[in-house]
C-alpha atoms as a PDB file:
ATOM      1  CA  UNK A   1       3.666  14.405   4.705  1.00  0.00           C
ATOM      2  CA  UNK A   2       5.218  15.256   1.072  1.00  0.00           C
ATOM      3  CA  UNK A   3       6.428  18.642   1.436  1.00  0.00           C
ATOM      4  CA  UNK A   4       6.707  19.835  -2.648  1.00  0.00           C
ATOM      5  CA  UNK A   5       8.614  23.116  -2.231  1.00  0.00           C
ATOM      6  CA  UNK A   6      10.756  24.928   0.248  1.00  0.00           C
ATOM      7  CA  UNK A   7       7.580  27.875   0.959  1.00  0.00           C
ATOM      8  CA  UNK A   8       5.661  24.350   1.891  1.00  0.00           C
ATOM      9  CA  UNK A   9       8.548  23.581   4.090  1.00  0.00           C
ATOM     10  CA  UNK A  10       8.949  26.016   6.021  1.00  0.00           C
ATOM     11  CA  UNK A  11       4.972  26.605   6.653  1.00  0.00           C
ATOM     12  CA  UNK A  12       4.693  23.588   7.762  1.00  0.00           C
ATOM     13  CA  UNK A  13       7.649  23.639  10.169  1.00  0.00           C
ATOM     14  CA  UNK A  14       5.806  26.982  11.353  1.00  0.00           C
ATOM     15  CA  UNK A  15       2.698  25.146  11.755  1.00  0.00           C
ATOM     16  CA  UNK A  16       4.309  22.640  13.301  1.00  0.00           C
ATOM     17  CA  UNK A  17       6.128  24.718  16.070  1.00  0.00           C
ATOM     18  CA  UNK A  18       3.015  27.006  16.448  1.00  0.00           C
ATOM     19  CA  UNK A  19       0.858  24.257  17.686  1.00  0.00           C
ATOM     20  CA  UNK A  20       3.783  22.155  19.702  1.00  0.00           C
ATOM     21  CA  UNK A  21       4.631  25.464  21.755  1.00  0.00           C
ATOM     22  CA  UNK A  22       0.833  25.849  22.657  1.00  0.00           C
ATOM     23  CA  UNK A  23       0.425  22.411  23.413  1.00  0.00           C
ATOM     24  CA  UNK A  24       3.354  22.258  25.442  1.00  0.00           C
ATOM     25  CA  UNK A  25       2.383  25.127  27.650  1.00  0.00           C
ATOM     26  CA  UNK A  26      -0.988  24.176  28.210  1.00  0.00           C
ATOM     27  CA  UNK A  27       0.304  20.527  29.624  1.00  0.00           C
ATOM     28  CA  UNK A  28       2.715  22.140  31.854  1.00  0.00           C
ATOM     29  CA  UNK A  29       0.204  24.181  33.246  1.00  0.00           C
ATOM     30  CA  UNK A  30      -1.928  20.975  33.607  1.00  0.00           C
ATOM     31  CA  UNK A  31       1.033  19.380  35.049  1.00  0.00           C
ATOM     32  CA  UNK A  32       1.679  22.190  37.696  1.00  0.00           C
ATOM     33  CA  UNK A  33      -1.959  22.158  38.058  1.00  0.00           C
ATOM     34  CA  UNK A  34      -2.541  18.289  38.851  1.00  0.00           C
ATOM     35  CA  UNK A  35       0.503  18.181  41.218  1.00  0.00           C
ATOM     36  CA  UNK A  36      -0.569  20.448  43.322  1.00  0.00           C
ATOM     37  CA  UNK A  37      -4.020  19.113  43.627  1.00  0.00           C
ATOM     38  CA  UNK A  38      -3.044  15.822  43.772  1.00  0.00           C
ATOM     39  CA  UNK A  39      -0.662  16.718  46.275  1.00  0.00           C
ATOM     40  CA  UNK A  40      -2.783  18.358  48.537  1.00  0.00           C
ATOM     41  CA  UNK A  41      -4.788  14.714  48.513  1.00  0.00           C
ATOM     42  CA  UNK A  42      -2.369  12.391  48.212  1.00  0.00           C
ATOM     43  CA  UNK A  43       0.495  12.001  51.122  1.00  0.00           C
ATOM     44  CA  UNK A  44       2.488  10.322  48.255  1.00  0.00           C
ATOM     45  CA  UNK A  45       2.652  12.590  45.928  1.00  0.00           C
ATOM     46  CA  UNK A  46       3.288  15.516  48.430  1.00  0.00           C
ATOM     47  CA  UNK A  47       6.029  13.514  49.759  1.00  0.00           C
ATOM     48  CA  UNK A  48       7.783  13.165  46.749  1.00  0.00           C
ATOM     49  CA  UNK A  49      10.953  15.053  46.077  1.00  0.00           C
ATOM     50  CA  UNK A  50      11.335  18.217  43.621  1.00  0.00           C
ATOM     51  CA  UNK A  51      13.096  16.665  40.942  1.00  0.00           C
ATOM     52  CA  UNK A  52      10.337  13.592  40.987  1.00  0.00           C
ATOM     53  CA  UNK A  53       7.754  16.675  41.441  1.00  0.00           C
ATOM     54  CA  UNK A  54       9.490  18.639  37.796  1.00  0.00           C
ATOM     55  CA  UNK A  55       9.412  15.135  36.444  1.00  0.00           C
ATOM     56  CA  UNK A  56       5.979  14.808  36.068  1.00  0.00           C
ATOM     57  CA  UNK A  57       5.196  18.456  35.577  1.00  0.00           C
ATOM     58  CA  UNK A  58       7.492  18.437  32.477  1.00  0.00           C
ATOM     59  CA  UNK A  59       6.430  14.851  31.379  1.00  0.00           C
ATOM     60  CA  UNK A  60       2.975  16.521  31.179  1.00  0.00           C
ATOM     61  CA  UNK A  61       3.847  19.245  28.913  1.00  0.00           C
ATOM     62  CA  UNK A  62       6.493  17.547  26.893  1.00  0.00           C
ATOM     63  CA  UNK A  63       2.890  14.310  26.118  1.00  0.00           C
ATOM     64  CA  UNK A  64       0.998  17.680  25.114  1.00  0.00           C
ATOM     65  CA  UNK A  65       3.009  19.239  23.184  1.00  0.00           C
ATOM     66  CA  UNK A  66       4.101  16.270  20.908  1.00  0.00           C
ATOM     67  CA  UNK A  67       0.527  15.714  20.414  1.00  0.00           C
ATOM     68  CA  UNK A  68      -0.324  19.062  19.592  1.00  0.00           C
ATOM     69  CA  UNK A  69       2.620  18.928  17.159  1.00  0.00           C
ATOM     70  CA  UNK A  70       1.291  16.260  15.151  1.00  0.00           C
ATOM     71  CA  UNK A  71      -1.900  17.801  15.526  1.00  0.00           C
ATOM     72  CA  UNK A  72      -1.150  20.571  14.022  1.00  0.00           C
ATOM     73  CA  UNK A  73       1.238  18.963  11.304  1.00  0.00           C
ATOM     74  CA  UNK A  74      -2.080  16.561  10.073  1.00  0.00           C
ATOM     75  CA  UNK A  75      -4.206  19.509  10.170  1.00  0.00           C
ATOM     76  CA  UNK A  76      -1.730  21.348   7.880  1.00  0.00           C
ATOM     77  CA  UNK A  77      -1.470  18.383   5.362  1.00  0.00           C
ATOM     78  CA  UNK A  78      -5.516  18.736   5.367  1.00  0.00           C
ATOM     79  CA  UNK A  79      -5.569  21.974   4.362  1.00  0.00           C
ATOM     80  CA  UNK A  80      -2.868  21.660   1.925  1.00  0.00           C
ATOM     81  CA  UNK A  81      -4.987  18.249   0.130  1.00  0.00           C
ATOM     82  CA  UNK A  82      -8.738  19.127   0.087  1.00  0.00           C
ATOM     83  CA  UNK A  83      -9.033  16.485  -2.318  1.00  0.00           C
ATOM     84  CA  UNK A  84      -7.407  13.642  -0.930  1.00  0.00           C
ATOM     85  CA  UNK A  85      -9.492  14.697   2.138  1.00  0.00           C
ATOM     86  CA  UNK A  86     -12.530  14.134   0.381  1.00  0.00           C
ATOM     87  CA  UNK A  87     -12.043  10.732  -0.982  1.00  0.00           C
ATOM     88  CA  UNK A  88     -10.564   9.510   2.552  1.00  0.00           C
ATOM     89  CA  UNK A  89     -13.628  10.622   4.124  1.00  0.00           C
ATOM     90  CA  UNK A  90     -16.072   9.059   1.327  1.00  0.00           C
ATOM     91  CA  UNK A  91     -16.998   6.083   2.932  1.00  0.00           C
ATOM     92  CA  UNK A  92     -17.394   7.878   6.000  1.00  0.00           C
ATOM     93  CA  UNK A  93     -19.664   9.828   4.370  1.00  0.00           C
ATOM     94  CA  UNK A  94     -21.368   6.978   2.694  1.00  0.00           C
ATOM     95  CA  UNK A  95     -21.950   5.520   6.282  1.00  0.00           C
ATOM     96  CA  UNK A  96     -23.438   8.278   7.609  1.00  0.00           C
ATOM     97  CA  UNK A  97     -25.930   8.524   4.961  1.00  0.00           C
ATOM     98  CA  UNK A  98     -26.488   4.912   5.396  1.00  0.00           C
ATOM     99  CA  UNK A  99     -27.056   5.209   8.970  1.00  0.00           C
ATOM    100  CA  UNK A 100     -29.631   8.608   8.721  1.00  0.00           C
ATOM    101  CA  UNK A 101     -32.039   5.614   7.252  1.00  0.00           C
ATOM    102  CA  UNK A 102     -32.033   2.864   9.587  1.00  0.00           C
ATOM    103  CA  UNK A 103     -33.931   3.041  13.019  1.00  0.00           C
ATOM    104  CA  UNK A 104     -32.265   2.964  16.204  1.00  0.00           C
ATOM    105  CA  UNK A 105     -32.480  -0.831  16.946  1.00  0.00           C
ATOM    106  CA  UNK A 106     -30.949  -1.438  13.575  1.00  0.00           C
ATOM    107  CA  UNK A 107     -28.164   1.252  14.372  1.00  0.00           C
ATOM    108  CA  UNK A 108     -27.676  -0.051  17.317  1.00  0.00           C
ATOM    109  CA  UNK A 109     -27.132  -3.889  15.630  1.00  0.00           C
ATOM    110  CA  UNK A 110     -24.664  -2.044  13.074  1.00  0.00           C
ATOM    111  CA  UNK A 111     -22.318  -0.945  15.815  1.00  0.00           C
ATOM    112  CA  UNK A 112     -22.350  -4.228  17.646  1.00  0.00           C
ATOM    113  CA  UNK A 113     -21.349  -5.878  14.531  1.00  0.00           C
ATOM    114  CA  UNK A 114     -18.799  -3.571  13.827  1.00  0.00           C
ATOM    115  CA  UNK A 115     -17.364  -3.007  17.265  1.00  0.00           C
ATOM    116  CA  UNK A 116     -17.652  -6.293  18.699  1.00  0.00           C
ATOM    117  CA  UNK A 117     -14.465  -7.177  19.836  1.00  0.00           C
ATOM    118  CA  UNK A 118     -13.892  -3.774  21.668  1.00  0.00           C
ATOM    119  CA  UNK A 119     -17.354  -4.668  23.038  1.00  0.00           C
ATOM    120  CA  UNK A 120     -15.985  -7.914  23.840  1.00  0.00           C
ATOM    121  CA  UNK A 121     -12.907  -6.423  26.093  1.00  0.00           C
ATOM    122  CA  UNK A 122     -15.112  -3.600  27.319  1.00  0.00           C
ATOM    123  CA  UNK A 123     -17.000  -5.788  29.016  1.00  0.00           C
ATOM    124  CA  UNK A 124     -14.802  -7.956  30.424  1.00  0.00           C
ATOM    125  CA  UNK A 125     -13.342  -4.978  32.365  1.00  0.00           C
ATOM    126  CA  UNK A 126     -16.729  -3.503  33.447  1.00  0.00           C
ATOM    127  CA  UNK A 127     -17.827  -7.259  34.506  1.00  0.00           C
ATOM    128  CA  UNK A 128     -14.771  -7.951  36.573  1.00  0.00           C
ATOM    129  CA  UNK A 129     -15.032  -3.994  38.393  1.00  0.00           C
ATOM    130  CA  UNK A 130     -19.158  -4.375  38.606  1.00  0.00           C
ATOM    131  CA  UNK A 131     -18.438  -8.428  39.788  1.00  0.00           C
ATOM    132  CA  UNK A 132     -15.895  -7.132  42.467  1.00  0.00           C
ATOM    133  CA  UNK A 133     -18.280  -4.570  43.880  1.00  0.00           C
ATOM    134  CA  UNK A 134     -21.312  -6.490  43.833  1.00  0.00           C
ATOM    135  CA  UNK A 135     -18.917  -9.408  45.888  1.00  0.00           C
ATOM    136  CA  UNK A 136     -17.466  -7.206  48.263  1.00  0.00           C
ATOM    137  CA  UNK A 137     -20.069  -6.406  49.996  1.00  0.00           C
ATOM    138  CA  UNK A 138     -20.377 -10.153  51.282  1.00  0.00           C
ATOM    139  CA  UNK A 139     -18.569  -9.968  55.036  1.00  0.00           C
ATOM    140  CA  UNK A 140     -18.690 -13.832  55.349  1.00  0.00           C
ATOM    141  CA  UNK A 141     -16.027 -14.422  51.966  1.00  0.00           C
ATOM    142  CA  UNK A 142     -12.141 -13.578  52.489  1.00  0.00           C
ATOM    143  CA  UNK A 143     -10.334 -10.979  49.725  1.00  0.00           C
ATOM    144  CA  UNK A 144      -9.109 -14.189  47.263  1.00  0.00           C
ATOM    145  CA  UNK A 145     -12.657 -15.555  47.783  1.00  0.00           C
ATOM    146  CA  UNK A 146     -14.152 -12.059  46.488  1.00  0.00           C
ATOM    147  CA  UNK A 147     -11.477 -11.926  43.444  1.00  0.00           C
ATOM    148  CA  UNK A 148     -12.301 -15.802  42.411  1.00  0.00           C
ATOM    149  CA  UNK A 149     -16.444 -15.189  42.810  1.00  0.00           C
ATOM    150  CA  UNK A 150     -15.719 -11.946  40.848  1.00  0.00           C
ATOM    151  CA  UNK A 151     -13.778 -13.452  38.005  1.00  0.00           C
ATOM    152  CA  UNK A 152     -16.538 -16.499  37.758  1.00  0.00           C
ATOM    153  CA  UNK A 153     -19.084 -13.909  37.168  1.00  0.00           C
ATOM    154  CA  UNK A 154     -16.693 -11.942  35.031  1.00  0.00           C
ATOM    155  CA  UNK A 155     -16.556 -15.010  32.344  1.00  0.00           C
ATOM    156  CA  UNK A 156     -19.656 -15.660  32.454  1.00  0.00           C
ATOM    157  CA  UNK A 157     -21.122 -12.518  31.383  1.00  0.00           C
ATOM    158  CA  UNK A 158     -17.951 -12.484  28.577  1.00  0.00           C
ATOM    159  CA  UNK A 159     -18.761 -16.000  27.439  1.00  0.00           C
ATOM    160  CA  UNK A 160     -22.471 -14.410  26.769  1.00  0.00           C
ATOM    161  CA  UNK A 161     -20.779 -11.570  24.859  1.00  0.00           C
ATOM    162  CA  UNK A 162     -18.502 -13.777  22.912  1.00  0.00           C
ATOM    163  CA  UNK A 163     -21.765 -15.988  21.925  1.00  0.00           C
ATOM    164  CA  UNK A 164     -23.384 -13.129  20.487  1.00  0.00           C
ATOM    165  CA  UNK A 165     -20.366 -11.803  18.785  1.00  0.00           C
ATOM    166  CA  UNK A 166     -19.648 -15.223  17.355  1.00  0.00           C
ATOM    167  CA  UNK A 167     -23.409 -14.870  15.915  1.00  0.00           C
ATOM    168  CA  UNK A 168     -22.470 -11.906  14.359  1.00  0.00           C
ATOM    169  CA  UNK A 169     -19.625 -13.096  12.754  1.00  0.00           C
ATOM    170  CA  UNK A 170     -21.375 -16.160  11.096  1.00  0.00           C
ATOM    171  CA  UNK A 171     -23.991 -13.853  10.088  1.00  0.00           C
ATOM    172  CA  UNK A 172     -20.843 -11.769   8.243  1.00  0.00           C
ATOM    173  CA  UNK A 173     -19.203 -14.750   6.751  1.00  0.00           C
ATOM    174  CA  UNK A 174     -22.565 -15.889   5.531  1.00  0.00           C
ATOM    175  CA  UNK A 175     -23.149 -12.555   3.458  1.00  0.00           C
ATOM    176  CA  UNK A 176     -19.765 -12.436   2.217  1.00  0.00           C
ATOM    177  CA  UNK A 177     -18.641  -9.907   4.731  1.00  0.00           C
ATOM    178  CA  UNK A 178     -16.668 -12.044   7.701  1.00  0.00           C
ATOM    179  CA  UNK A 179     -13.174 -11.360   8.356  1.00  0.00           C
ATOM    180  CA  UNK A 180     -11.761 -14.656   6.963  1.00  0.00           C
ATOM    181  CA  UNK A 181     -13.137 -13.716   3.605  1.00  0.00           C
ATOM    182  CA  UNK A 182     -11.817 -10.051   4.233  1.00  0.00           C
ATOM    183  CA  UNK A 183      -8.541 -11.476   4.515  1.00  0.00           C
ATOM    184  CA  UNK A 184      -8.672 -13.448   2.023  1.00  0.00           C
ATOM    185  CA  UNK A 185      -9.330 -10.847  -0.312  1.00  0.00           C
ATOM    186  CA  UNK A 186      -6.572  -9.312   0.765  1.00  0.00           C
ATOM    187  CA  UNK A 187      -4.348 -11.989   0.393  1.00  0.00           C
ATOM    188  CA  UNK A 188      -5.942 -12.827  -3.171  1.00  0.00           C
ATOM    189  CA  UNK A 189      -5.486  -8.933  -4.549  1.00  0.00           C
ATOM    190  CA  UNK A 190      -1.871  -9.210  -3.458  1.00  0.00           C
ATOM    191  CA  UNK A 191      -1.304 -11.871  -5.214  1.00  0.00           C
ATOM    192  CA  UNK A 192      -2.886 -10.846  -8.318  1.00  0.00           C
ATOM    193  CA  UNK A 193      -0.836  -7.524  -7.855  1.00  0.00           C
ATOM    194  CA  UNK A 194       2.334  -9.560  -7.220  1.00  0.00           C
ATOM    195  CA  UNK A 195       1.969 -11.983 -10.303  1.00  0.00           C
ATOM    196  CA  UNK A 196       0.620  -9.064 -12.757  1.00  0.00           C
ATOM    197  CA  UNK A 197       3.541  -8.810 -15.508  1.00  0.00           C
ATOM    198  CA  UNK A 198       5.357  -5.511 -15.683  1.00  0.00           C
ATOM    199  CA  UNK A 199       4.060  -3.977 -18.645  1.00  0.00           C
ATOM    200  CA  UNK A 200       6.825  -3.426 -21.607  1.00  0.00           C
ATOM    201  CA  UNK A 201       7.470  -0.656 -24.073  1.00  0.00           C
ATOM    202  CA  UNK A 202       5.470  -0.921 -27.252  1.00  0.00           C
ATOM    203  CA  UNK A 203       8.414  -1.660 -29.599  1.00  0.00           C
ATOM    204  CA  UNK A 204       7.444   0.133 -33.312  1.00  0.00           C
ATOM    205  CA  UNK A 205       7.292  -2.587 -35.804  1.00  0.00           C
ATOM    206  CA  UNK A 206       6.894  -1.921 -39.459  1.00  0.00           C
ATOM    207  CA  UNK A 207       3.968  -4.696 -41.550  1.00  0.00           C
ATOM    208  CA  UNK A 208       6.270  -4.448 -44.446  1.00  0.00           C
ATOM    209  CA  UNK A 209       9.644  -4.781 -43.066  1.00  0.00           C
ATOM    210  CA  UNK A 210       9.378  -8.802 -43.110  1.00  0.00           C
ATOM    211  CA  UNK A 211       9.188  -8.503 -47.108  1.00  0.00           C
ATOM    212  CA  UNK A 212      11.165  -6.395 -47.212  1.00  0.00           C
ATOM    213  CA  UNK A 213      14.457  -8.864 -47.614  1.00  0.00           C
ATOM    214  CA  UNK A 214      12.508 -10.822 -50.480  1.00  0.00           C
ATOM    215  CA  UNK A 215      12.173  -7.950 -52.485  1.00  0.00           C
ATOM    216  CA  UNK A 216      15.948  -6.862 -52.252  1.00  0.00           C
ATOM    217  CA  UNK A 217      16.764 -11.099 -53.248  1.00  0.00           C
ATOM    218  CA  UNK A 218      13.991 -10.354 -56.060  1.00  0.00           C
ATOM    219  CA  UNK A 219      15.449  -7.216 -57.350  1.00  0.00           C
ATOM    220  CA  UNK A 220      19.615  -8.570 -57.393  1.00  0.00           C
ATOM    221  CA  UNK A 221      17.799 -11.792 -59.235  1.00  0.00           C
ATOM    222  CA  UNK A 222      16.471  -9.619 -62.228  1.00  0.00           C
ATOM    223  CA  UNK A 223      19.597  -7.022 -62.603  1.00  0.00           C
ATOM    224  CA  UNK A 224      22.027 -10.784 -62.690  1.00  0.00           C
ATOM    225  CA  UNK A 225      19.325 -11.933 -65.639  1.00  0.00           C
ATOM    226  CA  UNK A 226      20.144  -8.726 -67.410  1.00  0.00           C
ATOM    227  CA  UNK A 227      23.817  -9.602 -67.219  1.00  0.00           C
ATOM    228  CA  UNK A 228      23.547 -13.126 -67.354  1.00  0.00           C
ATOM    229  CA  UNK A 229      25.388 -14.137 -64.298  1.00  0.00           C
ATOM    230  CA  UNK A 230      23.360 -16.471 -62.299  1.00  0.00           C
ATOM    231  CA  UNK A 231      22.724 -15.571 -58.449  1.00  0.00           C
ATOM    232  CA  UNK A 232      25.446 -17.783 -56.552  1.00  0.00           C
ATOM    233  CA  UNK A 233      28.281 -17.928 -59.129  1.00  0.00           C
ATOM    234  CA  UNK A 234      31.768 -16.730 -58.131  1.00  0.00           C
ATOM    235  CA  UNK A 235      33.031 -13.956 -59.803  1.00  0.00           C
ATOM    236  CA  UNK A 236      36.118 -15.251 -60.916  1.00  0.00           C
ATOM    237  CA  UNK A 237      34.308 -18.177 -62.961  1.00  0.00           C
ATOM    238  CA  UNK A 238      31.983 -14.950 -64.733  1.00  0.00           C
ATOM    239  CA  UNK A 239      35.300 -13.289 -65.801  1.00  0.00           C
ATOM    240  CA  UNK A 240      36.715 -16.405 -67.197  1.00  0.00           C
ATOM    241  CA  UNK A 241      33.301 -17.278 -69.095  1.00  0.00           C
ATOM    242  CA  UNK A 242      33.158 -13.588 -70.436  1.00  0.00           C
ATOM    243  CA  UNK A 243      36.750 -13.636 -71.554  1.00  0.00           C
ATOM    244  CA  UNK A 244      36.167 -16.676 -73.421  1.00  0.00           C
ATOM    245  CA  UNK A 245      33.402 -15.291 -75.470  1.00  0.00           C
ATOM    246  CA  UNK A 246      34.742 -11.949 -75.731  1.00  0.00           C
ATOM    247  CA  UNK A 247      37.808 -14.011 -77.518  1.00  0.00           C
ATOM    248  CA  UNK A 248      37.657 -13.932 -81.614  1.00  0.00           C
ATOM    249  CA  UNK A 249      36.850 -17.109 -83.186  1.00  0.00           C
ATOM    250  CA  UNK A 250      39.803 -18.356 -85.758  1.00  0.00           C
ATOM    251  CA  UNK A 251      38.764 -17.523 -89.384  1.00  0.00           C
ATOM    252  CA  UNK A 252      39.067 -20.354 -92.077  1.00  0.00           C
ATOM    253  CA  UNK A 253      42.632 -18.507 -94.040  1.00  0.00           C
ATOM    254  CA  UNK A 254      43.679 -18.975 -90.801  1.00  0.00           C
ATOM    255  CA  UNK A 255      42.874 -22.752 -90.420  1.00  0.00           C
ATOM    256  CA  UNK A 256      44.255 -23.540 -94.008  1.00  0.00           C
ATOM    257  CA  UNK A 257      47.403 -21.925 -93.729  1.00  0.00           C
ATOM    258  CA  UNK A 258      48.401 -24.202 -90.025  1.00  0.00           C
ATOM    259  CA  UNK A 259      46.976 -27.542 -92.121  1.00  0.00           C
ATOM    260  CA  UNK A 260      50.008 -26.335 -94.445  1.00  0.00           C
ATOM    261  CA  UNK A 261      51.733 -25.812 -91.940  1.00  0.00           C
ATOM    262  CA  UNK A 262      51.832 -29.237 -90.393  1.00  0.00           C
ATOM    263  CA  UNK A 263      52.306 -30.805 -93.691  1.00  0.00           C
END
């Protein structure tokens, strides 16, 4: 479980502790307890050494206690998430409520087709053990004879079972509800999940700020009008025209006195 603070911590490690001592005393004494009756019974077990004896005593308590443990540990984490609780236990819930409704043939049709295929392996077991005591009685048939008749009787009932069951299961897939189309939702919602794209930041993005270089190229147009200097002329060319007509222009005296001159 997600432990969120250190006072979490270390209640649950007390929880924890609580219920793995108790359950490990109570399977010792449950070990100490079945040895000796089993050894009182059994020429096996009362022939077998100490050590072997402490073995199993301790092997009992130490299988109790671990389960207690976790146990307890679960139960904590319950208490500790009422509300996850609750929502793992909806469609339990839900099934229950379904079930209160129906009558007991058609309960009795929703667990088969539920539970089938622990029905299926139930009853091979309990066909082979009732097949091999119905067969043993028969004097007249030798052990391997018994185990063969047994086993033929065993299949046959489980090939009966496994008809139904596939029955059930075509029913399922018919509805919508088999578990080939289980799986492949499954399989499809993965997918999905896989090839979803990672969402990205929302970047901030201003409407104006693509206009916003045309009206600084608009702006550096009209203030070169005002000073007559076109856009893309080099600056050196705008001094040399402005020095030019910032020159005087030569008066006529001065014209008439270099035509003397040069006569």
């Amino acid at each position: 479980m997600k432990i969120l603070s250190k006072e979490e911590e270390e209640a649950h490690y007390r929880e924890v502790l609580k219920g793995g001592t108790l359950g490990g005393v109570v399977g010792l004494v449950g070990g100490v307890a079945g040895v000796m009756a089993a050894s009182r019974r059994y020429a096996t077990i009362r022939n077998l050494t100490l050590p072997m004896k402490s073995f199993l005593v301790t092997s009992s308590g130490t299988f109790f206690g671990i389960i207690a443990a976790d146990h307890a540990s679960r139960s904590f984490e319950a208490s500790r998430n009422v509300e996850r609780q609750w929502y793992e236990t909806r469609e339990e819930r839900l099934r229950q409520e379904e079930l209160a409704g129906m009558s007991f043939v058609d309960r009795v049709t929703a667990f088969a087709r539920r539970e089938k295929y622990k029905i299926v392996g139930a009853t091979w077991v309990a066909s082979m053990i009732g097949s091999f005591a119905m067969v043993s009685r028969n004097p007249y048939l030798t052990g391997s004879q018994k185990i063969v008749q047994a086993r033929v009787y065993a299949q046959g009932l489980t090939l009966a079972v496994l008809v139904a069951s596939a029955a059930f299961e075509i029913s399922d897939q018919r509805k919508g509800r088999g578990l080939l189309e289980a799986a492949k939702k499954g399989k499809k919602a993965a997918g999905e999940k896989e090839a979803a794209p990672t969402p990205t930041p929302a970047v901030a993005h201003d409407p104006q700020s693509g206009d916003l270089w045309k009206d600084m190229v608009a702006a550096e147009e009209e203030r070169l009008k005002q000073k007559h200097q076109p856009l893309y002329e080099k600056p050196h060319e705008h001094q040399h025209d402005v020095s030019a007509q910032s020159a005087p222009a030569p008066t006529e005296e001065k014209k008439e006195e270099e035509e003397k001159k040069k006569k």
